[in-house]
C-alpha atoms as a PDB file:
ATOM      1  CA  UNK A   1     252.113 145.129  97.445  1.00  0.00           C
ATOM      2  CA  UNK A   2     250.633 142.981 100.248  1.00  0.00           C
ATOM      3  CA  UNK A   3     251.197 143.602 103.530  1.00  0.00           C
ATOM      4  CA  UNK A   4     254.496 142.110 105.393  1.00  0.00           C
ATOM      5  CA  UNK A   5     254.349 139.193 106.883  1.00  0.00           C
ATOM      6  CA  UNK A   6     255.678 139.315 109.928  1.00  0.00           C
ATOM      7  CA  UNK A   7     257.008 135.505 110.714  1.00  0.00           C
ATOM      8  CA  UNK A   8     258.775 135.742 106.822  1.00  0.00           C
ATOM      9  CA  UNK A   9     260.436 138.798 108.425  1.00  0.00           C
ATOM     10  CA  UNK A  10     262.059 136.569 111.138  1.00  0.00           C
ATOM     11  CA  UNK A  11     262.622 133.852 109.021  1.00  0.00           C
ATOM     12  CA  UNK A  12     265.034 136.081 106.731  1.00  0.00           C
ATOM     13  CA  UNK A  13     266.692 138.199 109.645  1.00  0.00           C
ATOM     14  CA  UNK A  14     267.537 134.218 110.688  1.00  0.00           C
ATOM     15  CA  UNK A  15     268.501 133.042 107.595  1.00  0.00           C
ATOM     16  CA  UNK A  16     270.797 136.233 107.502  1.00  0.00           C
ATOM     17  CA  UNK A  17     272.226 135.798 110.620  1.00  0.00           C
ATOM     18  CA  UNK A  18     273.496 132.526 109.831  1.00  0.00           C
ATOM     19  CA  UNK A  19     275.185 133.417 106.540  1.00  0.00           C
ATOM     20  CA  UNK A  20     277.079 136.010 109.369  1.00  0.00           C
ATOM     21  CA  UNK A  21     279.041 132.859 110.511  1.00  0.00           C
ATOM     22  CA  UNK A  22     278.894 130.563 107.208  1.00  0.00           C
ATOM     23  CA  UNK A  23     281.961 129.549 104.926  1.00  0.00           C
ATOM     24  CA  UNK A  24     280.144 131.333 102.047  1.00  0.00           C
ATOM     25  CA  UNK A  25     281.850 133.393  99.632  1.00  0.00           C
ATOM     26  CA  UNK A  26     281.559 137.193  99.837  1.00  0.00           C
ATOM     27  CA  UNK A  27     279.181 136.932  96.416  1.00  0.00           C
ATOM     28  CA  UNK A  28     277.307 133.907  97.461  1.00  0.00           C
ATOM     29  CA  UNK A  29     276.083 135.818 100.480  1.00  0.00           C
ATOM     30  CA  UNK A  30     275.342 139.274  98.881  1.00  0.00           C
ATOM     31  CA  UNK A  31     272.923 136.897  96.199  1.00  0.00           C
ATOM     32  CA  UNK A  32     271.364 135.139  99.692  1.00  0.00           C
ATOM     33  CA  UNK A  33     270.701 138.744 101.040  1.00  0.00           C
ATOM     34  CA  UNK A  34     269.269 140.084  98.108  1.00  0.00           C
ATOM     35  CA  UNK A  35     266.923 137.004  97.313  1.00  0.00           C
ATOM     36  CA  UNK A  36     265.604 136.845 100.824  1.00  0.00           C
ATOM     37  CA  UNK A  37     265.156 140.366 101.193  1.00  0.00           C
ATOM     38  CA  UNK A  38     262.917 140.619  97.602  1.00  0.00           C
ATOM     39  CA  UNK A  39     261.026 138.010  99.244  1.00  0.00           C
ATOM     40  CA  UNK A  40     260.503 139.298 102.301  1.00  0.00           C
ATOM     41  CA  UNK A  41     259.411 143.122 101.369  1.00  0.00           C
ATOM     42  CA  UNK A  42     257.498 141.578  98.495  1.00  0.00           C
ATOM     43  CA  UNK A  43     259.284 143.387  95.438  1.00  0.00           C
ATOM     44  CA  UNK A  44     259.995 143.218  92.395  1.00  0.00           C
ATOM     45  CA  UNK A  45     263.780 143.734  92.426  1.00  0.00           C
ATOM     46  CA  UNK A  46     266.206 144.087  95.397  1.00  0.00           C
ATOM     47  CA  UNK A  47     269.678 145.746  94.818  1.00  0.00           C
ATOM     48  CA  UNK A  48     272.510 145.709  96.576  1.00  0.00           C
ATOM     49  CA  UNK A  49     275.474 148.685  96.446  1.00  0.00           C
ATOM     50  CA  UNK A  50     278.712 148.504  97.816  1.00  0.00           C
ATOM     51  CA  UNK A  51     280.853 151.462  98.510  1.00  0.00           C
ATOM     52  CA  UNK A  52     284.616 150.825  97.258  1.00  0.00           C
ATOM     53  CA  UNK A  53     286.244 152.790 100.284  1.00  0.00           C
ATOM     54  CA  UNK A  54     289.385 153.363  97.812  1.00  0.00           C
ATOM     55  CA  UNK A  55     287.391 155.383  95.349  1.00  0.00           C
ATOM     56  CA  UNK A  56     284.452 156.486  97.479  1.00  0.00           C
ATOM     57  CA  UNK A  57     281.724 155.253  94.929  1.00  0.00           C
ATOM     58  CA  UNK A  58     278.830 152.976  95.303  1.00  0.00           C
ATOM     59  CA  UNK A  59     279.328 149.928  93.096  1.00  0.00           C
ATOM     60  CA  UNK A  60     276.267 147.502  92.296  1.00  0.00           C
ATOM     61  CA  UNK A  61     276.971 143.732  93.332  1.00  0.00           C
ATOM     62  CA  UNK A  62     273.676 141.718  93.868  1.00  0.00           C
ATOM     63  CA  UNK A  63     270.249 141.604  92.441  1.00  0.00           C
ATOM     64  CA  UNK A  64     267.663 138.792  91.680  1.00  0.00           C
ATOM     65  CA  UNK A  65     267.029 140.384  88.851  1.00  0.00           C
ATOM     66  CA  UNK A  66     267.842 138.689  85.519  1.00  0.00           C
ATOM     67  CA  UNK A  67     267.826 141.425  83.523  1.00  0.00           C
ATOM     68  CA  UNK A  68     271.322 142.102  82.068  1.00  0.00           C
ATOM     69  CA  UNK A  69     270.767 145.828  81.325  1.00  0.00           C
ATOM     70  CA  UNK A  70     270.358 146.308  85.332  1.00  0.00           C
ATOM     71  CA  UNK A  71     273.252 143.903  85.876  1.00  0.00           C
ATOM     72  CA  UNK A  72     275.837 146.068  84.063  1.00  0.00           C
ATOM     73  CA  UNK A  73     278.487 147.795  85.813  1.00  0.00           C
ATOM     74  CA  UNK A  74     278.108 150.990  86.882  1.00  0.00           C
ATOM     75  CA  UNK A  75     279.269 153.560  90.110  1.00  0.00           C
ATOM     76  CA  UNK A  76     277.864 156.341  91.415  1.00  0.00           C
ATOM     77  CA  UNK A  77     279.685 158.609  94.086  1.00  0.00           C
ATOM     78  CA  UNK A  78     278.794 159.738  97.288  1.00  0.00           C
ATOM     79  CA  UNK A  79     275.487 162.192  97.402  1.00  0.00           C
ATOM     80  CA  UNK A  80     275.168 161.489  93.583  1.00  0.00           C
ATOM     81  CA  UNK A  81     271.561 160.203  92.675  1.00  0.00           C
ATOM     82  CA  UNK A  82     269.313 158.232  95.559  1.00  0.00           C
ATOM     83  CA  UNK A  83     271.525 155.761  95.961  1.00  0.00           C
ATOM     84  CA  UNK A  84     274.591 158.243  96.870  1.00  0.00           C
ATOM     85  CA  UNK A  85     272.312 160.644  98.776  1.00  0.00           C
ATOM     86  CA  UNK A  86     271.177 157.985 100.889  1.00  0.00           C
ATOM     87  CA  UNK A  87     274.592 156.896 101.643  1.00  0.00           C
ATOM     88  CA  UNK A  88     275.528 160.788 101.712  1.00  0.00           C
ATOM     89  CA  UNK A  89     272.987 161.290 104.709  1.00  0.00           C
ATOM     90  CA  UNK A  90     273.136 157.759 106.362  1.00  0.00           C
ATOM     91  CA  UNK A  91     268.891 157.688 106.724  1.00  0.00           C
ATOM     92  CA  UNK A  92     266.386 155.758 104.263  1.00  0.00           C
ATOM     93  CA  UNK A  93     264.432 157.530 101.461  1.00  0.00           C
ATOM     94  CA  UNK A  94     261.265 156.709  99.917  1.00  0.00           C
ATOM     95  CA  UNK A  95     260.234 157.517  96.757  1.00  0.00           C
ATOM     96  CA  UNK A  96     256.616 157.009  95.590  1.00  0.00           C
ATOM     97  CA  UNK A  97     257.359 157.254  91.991  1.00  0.00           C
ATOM     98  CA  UNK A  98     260.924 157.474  90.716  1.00  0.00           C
ATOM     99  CA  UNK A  99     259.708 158.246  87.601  1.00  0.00           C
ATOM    100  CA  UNK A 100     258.399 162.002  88.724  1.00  0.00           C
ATOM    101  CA  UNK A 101     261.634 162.230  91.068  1.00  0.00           C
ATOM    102  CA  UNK A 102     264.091 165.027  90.057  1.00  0.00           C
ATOM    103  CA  UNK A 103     266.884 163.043  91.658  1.00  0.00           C
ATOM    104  CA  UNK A 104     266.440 159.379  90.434  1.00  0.00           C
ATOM    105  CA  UNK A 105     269.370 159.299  87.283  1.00  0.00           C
ATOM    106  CA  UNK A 106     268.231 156.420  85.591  1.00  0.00           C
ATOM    107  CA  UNK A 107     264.871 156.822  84.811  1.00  0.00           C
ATOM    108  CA  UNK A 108     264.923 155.294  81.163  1.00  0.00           C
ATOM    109  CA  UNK A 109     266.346 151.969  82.666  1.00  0.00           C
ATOM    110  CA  UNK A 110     263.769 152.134  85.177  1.00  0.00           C
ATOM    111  CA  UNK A 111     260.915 152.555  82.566  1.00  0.00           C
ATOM    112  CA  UNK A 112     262.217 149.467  80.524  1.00  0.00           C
ATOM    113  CA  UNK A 113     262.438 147.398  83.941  1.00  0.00           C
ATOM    114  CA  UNK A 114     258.960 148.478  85.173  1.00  0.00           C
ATOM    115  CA  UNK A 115     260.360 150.131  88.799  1.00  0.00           C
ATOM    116  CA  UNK A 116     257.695 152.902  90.143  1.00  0.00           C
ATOM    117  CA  UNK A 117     258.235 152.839  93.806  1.00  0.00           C
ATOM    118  CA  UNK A 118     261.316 152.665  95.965  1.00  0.00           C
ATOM    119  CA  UNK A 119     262.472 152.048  99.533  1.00  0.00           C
ATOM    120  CA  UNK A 120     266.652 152.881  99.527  1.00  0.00           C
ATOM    121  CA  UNK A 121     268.306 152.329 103.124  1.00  0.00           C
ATOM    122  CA  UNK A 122     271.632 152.363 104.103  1.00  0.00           C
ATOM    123  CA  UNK A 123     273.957 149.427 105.091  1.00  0.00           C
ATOM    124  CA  UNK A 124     275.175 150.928 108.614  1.00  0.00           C
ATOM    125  CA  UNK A 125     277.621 149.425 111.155  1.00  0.00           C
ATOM    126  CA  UNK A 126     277.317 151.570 114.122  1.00  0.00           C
ATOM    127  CA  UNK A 127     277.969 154.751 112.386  1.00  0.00           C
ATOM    128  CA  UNK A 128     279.622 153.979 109.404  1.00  0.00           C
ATOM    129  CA  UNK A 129     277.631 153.264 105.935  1.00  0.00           C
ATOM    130  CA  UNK A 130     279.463 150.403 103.777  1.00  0.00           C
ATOM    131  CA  UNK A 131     276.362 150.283 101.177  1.00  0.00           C
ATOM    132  CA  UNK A 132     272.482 150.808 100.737  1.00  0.00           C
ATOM    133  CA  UNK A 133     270.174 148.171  99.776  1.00  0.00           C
ATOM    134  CA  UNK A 134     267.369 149.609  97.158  1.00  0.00           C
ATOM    135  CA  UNK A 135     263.825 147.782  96.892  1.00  0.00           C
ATOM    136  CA  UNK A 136     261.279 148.454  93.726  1.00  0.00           C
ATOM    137  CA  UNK A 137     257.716 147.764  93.183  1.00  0.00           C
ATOM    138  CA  UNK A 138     255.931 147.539  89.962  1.00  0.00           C
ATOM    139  CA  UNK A 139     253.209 149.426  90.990  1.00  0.00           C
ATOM    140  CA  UNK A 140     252.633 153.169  92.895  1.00  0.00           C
ATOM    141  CA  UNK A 141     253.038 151.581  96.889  1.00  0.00           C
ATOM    142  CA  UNK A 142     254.022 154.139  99.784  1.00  0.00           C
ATOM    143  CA  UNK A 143     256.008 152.263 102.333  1.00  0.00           C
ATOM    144  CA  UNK A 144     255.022 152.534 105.871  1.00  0.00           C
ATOM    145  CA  UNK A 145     257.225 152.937 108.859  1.00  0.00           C
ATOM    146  CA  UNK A 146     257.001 149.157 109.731  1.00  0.00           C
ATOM    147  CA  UNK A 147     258.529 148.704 106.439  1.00  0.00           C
ATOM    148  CA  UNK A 148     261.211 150.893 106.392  1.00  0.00           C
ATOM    149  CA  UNK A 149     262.350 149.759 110.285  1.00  0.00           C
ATOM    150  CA  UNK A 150     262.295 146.086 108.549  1.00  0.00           C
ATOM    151  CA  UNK A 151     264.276 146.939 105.584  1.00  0.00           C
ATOM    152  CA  UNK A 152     266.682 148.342 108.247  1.00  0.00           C
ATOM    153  CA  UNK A 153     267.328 146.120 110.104  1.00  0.00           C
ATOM    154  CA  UNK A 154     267.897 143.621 107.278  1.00  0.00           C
ATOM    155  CA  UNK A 155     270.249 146.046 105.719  1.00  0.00           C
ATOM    156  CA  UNK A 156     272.232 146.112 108.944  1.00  0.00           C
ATOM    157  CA  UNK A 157     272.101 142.210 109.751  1.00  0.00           C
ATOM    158  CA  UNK A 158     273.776 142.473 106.165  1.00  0.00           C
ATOM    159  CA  UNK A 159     276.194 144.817 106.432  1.00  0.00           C
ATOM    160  CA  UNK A 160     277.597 142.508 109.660  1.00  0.00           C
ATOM    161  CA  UNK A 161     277.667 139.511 107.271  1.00  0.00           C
ATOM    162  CA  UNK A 162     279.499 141.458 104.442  1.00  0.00           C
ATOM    163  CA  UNK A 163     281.970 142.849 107.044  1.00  0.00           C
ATOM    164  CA  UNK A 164     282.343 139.062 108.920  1.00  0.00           C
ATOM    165  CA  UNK A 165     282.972 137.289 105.446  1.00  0.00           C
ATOM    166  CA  UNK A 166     285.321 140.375 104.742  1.00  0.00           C
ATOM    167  CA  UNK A 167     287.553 139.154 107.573  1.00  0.00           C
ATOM    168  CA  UNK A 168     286.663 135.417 106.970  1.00  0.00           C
ATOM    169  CA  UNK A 169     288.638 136.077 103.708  1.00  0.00           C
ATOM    170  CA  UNK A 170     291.154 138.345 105.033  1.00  0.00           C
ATOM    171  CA  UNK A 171     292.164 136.207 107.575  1.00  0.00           C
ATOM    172  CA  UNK A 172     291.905 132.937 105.491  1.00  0.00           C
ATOM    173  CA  UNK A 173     294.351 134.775 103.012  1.00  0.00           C
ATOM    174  CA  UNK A 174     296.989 136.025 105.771  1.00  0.00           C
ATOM    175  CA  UNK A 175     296.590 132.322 107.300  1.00  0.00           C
ATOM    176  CA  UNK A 176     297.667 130.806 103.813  1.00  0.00           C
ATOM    177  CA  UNK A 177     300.874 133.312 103.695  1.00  0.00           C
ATOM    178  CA  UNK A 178     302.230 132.012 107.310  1.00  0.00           C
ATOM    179  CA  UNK A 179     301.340 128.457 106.124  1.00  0.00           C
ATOM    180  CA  UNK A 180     303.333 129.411 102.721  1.00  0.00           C
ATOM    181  CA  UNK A 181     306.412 130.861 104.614  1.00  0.00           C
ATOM    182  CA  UNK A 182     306.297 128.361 107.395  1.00  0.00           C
ATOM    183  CA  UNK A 183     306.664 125.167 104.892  1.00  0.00           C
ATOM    184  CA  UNK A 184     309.204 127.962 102.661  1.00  0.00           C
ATOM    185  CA  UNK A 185     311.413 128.023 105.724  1.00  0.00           C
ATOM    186  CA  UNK A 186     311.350 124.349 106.345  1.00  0.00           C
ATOM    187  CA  UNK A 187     312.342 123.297 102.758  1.00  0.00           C
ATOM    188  CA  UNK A 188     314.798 125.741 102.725  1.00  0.00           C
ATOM    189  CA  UNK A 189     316.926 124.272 105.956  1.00  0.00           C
ATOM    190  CA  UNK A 190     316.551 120.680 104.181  1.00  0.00           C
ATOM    191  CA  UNK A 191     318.039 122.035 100.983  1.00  0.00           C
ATOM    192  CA  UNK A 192     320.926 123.653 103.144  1.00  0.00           C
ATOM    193  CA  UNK A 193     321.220 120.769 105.111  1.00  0.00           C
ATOM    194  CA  UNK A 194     321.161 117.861 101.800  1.00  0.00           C
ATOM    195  CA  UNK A 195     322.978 119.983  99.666  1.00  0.00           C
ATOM    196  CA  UNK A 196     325.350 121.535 101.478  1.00  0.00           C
ATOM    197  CA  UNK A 197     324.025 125.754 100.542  1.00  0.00           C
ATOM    198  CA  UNK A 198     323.437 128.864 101.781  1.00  0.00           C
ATOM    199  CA  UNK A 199     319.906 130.271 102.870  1.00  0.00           C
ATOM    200  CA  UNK A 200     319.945 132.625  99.633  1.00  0.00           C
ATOM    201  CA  UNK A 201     320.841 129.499  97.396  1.00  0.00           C
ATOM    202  CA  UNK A 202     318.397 127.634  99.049  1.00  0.00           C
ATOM    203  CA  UNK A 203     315.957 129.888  98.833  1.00  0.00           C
ATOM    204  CA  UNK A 204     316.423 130.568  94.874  1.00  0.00           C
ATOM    205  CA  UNK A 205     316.155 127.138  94.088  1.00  0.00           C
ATOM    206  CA  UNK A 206     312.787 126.990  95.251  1.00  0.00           C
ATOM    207  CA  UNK A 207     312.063 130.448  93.679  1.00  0.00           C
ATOM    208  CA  UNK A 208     313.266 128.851  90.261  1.00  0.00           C
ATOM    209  CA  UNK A 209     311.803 125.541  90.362  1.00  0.00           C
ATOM    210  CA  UNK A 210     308.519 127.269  91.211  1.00  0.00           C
ATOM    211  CA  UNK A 211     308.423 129.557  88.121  1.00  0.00           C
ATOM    212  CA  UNK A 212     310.742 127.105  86.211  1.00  0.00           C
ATOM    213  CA  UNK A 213     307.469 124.579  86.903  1.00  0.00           C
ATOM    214  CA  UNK A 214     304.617 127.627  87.085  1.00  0.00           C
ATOM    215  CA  UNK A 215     303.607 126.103  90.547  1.00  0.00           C
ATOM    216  CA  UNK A 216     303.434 128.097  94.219  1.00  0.00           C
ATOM    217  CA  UNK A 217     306.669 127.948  96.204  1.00  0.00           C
ATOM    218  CA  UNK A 218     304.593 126.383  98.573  1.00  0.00           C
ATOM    219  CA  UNK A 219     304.009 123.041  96.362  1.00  0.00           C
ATOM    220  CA  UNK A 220     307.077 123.302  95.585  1.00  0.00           C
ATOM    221  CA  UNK A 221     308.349 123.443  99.314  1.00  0.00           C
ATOM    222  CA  UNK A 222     305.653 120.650 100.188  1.00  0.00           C
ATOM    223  CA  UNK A 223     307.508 118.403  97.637  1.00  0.00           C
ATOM    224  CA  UNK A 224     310.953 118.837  99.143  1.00  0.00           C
ATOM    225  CA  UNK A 225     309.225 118.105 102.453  1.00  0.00           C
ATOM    226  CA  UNK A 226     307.469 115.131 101.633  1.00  0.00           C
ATOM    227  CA  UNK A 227     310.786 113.601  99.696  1.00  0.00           C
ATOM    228  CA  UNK A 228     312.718 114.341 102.790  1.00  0.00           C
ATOM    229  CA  UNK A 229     309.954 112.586 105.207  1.00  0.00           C
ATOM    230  CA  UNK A 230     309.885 110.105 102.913  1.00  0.00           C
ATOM    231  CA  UNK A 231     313.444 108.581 102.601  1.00  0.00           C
END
């Protein structure tokens, strides 16, 4: 593994940082993080683990890897395996050959994929661990302390992204139900007001139409808002 080059480093904490404030989709940036990251430590595979706060496991979501045995679901719980003991104790681990390492689970897949050596850090914002990116070389390669710091800091410039398109999403969806209830409430005082019916009536005429036509109240309302405009 050659030696890290220091402007690449940069380059991908940059690149990173911008996907922090981009429109991109929650996977779209886990596959950017992961592809700049292999690049940038020089390895063969990068993976990415989220932790489903729900069911407290560690759930794989990105690699560059195109193997499909690697891609397969699979969770692992807190302080199970590397991956959950490095979440478990919130530092990075490095393994010179997972192979030989009592705790690594899936050595077989790793055989068939060609992983020897590993770098696994955690995904931190300030003191809270939301996943732990892994990196694997094909060949025996101890990681120095420049290294690991890198990976670190990558993994936390990540976690900020995953948390910032989090809300993105969150707030985009919560923004769409006001919209939905705003235009809702308008229809619904130009169907009292046309038609000479209660709020409930009016109401349950949108309701109907919209499952009576399997569209979203709110087309539904934007119809009998755009009819009214209209005449």
């Amino acid at each position: 593994m050659p030696k890290l080059p220091y402007k690449e480093y940069i380059k991908t904490l940059n690149k990173i940082s911008k996907a922090i404030t981009s429109d991109l989709y929650l996977e779209d940036v886990l596959k950017l993080i992961v592809t700049l990251t292999a690049n940038v430590m020089k390895a063969k595979t990068c993976a990415l683990w989220l932790l489903d706060k729900e069911k407290k496991v560690l759930k794989i979501r990105a690699t560059q890897s195109l193997s499909k045995e690697y891609l397969k679901e699979r969770n692992i719980k807190i302080g199970e395996g590397i991956v959950g003991l490095v979440a478990k104790e919130k530092k990075p681990l490095v393994i010179s050959n997972i192979l030989k390492n009592k705790i690594y689970k899936e050595k077989e897949l790793a055989r068939k994929e060609g992983f020897v050596s590993m770098l696994s850090v955690p995904m931190m914002i300030k003191k809270k661990v939301i996943g732990v990116i892994n990196c694997y070389t094909s060949v025996e390669y101890k990681f120095n302390i420049s290294e690991i710091d890198i990976l670190t800091t990558v993994a936390n410039q990540a976690a900020v992204a995953i948390e910032n398109t989090e809300l993105i999403v969150m707030t985009r969806v919560i923004q769409d139900e006001l919209e939905t209830r705003k235009k809702v409430e308008k229809a619904k005082g130009i169907l009292m007001k046309e038609q000479k019916i209660s709020e409930e009536e009016a109401y349950n005429l949108i309701r109907k139409t919209s499952m009576n036509k399997r569209v979203l109240m709110r087309v539904v309302a934007e119809a009998i808002i755009l009819a009214y405009e209209i005449k």
